[in-house]
C-alpha atoms as a PDB file:
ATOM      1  CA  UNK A   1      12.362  16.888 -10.706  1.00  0.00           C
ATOM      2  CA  UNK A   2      10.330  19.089 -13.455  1.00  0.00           C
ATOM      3  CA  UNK A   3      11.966  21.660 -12.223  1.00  0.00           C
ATOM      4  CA  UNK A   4      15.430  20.135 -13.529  1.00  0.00           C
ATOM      5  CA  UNK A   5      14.146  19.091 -16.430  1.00  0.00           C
ATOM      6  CA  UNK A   6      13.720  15.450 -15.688  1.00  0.00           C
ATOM      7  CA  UNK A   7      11.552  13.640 -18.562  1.00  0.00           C
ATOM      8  CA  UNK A   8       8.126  12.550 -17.554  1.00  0.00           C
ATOM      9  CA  UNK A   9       8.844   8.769 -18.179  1.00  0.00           C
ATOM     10  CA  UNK A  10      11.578   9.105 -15.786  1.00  0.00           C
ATOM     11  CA  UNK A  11       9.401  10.732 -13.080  1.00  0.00           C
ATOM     12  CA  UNK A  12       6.513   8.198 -13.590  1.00  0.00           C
ATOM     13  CA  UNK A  13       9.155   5.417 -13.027  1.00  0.00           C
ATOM     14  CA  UNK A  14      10.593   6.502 -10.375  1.00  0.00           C
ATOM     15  CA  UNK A  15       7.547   6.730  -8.318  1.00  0.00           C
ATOM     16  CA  UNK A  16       6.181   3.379  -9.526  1.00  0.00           C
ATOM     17  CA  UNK A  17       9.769   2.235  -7.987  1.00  0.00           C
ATOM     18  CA  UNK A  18       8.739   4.070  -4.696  1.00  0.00           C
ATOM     19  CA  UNK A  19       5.479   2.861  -4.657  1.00  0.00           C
ATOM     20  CA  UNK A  20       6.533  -1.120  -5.020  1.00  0.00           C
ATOM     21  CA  UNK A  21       8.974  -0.807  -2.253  1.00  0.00           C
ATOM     22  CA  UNK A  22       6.305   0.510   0.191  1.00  0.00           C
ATOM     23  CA  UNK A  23       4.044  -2.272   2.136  1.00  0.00           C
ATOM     24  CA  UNK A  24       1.314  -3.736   1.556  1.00  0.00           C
ATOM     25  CA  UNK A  25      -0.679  -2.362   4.111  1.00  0.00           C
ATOM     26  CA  UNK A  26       0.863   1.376   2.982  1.00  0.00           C
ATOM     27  CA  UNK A  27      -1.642   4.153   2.219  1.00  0.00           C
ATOM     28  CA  UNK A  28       0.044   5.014  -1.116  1.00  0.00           C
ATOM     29  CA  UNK A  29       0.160   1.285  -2.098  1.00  0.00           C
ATOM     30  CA  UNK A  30      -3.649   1.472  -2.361  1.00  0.00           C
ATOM     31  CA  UNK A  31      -3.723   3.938  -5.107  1.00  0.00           C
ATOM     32  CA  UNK A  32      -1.925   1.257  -6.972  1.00  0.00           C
ATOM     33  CA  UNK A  33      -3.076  -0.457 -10.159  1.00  0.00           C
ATOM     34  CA  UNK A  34      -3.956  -4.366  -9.891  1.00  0.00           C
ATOM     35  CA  UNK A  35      -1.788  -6.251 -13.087  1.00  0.00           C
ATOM     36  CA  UNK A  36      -4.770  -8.798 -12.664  1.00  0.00           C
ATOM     37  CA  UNK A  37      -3.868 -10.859  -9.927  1.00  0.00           C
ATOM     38  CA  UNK A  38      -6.952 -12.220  -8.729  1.00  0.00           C
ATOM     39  CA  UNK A  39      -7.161 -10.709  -5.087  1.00  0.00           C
ATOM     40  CA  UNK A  40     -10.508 -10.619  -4.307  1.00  0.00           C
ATOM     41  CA  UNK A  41     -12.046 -13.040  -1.160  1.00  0.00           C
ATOM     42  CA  UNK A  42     -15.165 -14.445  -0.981  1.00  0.00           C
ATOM     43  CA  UNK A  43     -14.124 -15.173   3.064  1.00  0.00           C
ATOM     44  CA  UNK A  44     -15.263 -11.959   4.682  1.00  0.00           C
ATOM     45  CA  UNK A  45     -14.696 -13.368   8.080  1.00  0.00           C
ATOM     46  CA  UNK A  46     -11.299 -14.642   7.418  1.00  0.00           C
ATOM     47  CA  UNK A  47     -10.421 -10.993   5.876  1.00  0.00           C
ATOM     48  CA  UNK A  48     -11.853  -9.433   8.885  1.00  0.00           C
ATOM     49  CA  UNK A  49     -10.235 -11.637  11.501  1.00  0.00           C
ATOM     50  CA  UNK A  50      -7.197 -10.625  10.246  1.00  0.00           C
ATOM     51  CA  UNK A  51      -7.511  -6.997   9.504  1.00  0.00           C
ATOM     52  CA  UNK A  52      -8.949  -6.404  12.965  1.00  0.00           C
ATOM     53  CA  UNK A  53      -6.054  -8.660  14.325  1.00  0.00           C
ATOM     54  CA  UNK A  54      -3.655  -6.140  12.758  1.00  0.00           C
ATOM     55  CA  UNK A  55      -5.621  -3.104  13.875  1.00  0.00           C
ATOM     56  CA  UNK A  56      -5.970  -4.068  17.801  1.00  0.00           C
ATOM     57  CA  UNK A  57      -1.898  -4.568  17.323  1.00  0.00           C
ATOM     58  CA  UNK A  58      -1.749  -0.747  16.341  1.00  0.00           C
ATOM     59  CA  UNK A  59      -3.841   0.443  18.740  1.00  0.00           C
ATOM     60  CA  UNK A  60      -2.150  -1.187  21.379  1.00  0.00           C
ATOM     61  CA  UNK A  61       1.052   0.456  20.000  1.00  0.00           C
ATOM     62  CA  UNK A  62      -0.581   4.181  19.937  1.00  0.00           C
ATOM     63  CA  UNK A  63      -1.644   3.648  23.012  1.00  0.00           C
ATOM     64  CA  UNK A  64       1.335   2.682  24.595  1.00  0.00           C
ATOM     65  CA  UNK A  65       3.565   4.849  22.784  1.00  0.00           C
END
């Protein structure tokens, strides 16, 4: 896009635009600033019984696949 002379505002929105679309659990979504929405949880085991719940589910998958 620099390349063809795309403005820099243009570039920087169109990634943001990428960036929203992709899931929450995405890689790239983690570089992401918050817009201060409280997100942080005080229940560590809750967070963790679901984030492992989610893991196990892709292991099984990479294992099977």
């Amino acid at each position: 896009m620099e390349n063809n002379g795309v403005p820099q505002d243009a570039i920087d929105e169109m990634m943001h635009l990428f960036i929203s679309t992709l899931p929450e659990t995405a890689f790239a979504k983690s570089f992401q600033k918050r817009k201060g929405t409280a997100g942080y949880s005080e229940n560590t085991i809750g967070t963790f019984e679901r984030k492992m719940r989610g893991m196990a589910h892709q292991v099984a998958t990479m294992k099977y696949n």
